[in-house]
Every structure is written in C-alpha cells, then in structure tokens.
Protein backbone atom coordinates (compact mmCIF):
# COMPACT_ATOMS: atom_id res chain seq x y z
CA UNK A 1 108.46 133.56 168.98
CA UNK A 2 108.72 135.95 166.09
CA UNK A 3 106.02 137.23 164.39
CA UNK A 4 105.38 137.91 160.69
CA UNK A 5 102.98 139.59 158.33
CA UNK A 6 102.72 137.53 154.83
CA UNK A 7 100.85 139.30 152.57
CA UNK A 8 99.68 137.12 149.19
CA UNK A 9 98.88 137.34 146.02
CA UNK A 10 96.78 134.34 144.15
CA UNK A 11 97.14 133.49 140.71
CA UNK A 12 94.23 133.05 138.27
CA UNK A 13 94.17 129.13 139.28
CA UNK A 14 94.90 129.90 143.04
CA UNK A 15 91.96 132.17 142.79
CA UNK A 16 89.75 129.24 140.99
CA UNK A 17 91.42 126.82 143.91
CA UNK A 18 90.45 129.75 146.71
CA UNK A 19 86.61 129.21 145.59
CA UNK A 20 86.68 125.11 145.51
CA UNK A 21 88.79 124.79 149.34
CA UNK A 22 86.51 128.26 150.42
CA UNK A 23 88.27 130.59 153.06
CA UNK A 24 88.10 128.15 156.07
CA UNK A 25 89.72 125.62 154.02
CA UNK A 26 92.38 127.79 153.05
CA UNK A 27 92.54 129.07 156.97
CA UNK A 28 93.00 125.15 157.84
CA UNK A 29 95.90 124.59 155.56
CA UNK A 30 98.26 127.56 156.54
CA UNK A 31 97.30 126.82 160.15
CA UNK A 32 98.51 123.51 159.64
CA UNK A 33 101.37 124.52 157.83
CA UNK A 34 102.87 126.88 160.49
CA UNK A 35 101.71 124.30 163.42
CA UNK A 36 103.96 121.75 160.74
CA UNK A 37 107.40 124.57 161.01
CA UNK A 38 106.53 124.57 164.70
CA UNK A 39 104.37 127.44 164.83
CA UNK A 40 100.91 129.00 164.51
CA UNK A 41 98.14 131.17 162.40
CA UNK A 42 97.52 134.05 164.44
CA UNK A 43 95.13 135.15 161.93
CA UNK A 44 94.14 135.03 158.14
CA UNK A 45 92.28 138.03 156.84
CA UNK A 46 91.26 138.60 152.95
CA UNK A 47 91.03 141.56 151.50
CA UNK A 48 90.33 143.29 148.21
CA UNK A 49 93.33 145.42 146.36
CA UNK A 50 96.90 144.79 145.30
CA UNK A 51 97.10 141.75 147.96
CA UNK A 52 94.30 138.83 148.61
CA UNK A 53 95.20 137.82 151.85
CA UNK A 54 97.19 138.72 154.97
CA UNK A 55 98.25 135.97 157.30
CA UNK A 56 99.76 137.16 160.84
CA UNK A 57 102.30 134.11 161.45
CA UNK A 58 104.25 133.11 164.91
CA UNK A 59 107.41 130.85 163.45
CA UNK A 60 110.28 130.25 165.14
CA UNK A 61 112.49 131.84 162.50
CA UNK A 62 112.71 133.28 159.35
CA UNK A 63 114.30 130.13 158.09
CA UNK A 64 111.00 128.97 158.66
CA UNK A 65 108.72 131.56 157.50
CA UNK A 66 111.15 131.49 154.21
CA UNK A 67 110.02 127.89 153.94
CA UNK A 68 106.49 128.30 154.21
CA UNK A 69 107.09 131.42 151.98
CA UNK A 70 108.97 128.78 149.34
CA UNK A 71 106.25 125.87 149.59
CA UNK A 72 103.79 128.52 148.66
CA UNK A 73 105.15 130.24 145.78
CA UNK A 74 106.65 127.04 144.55
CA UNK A 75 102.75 125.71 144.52
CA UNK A 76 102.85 128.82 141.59
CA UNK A 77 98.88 129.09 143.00
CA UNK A 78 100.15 132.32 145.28
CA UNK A 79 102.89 134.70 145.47
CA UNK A 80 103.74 135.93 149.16
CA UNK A 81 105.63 138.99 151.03
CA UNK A 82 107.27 138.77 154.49
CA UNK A 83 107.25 141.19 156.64
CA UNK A 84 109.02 140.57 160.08
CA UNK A 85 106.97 142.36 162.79
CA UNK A 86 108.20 143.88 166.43
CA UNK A 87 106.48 144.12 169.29
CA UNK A 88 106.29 147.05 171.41
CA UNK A 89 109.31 145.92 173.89
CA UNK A 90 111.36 145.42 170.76
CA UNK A 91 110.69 148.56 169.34
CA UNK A 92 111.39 150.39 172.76
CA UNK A 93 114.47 148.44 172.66
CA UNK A 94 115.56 149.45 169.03
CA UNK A 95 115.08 152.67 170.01
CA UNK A 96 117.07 152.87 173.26
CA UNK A 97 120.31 152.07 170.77
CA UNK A 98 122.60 154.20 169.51
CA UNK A 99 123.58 153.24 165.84
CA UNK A 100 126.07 156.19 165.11
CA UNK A 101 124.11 157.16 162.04
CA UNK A 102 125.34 160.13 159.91
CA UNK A 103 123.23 161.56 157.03
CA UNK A 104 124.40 162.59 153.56
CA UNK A 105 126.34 165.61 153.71
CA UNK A 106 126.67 165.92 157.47
C-alpha cells in the first residue's frame, strides 16, 4: 500500500481544538480516519516550525489520501501537504529506468 507524508498546519481554532481533544485524541481521529479510507496511521509526530504535525499514512491511493486531505482542510481547523513517499525497492526501480532526459542547451 502506498505511503504518504502529510504535513499540517492548524489554524488559530484548530490550535484551541488541538489543546481540548490533546495529542492522543487527535492521534485517535486520523487513525480512524485512514482505518475509515481503508488504511492506517503509521505514525503522528508534532513538531514546532512552519508545520504542527506530520502524519506518515498507508492509503490505498491518492484518491484516498486526497480525501482525507479534503475532509481536513474543509474542517478549515488545519491545512495539510501530501507528499507521496517510495520505498527503497521503488526507488531502485526508478532508478534502473531510462527516461531519455535532455537538459537545456544539450
């Protein structure tokens, strides 16, 4: 199953909502939101900076982690950014192909 990074952003009233539900209770909800798409949290990590929280997401698609990334934003409590994620075998993979690639001015 593919795997995503979402990095998020709360607003001023997702930030007063963040300190009523706690962490875990925020950590319950996405959980049950992937497990709802027909996936799972891998893990939830906060941090301090440009971004409040990074979510590592399994989700069968990115039809569904555009979902979860619309039922969020749409809440207007958060703002999110997807990044899709590769494993190692993909990577390998991505890099045993030849795309045919010329640079400017070649």
């Amino acid at each position: 199953m593919p795997k995503f990074l979402i990095k998020a952003s709360y607003t001023t009233e997702g930030m007063k909502g963040l300190k009523k539900d706690k962490a875990s209770g925020r950590e319950k909800a996405v959980a049950s939101a992937c497990e709802a798409l027909g996936g799972k949290l891998d893990a939830l990590y906060y941090a301090l900076g440009d971004d409040d929280a990074f979510a590592v997401v399994d989700l069968p698609s990115r039809v569904h982690v555009a979902s979860l990334g619309v039922a969020v934003c749409a809440s207007g409590m958060a703002s999110t950014r997807t990044v899709p994620l590769l494993t190692v075998a993909e990577m390998d993979k991505a890099l045993g192909e030849d795309a045919k690639y010329r640079p400017p001015g070649s």
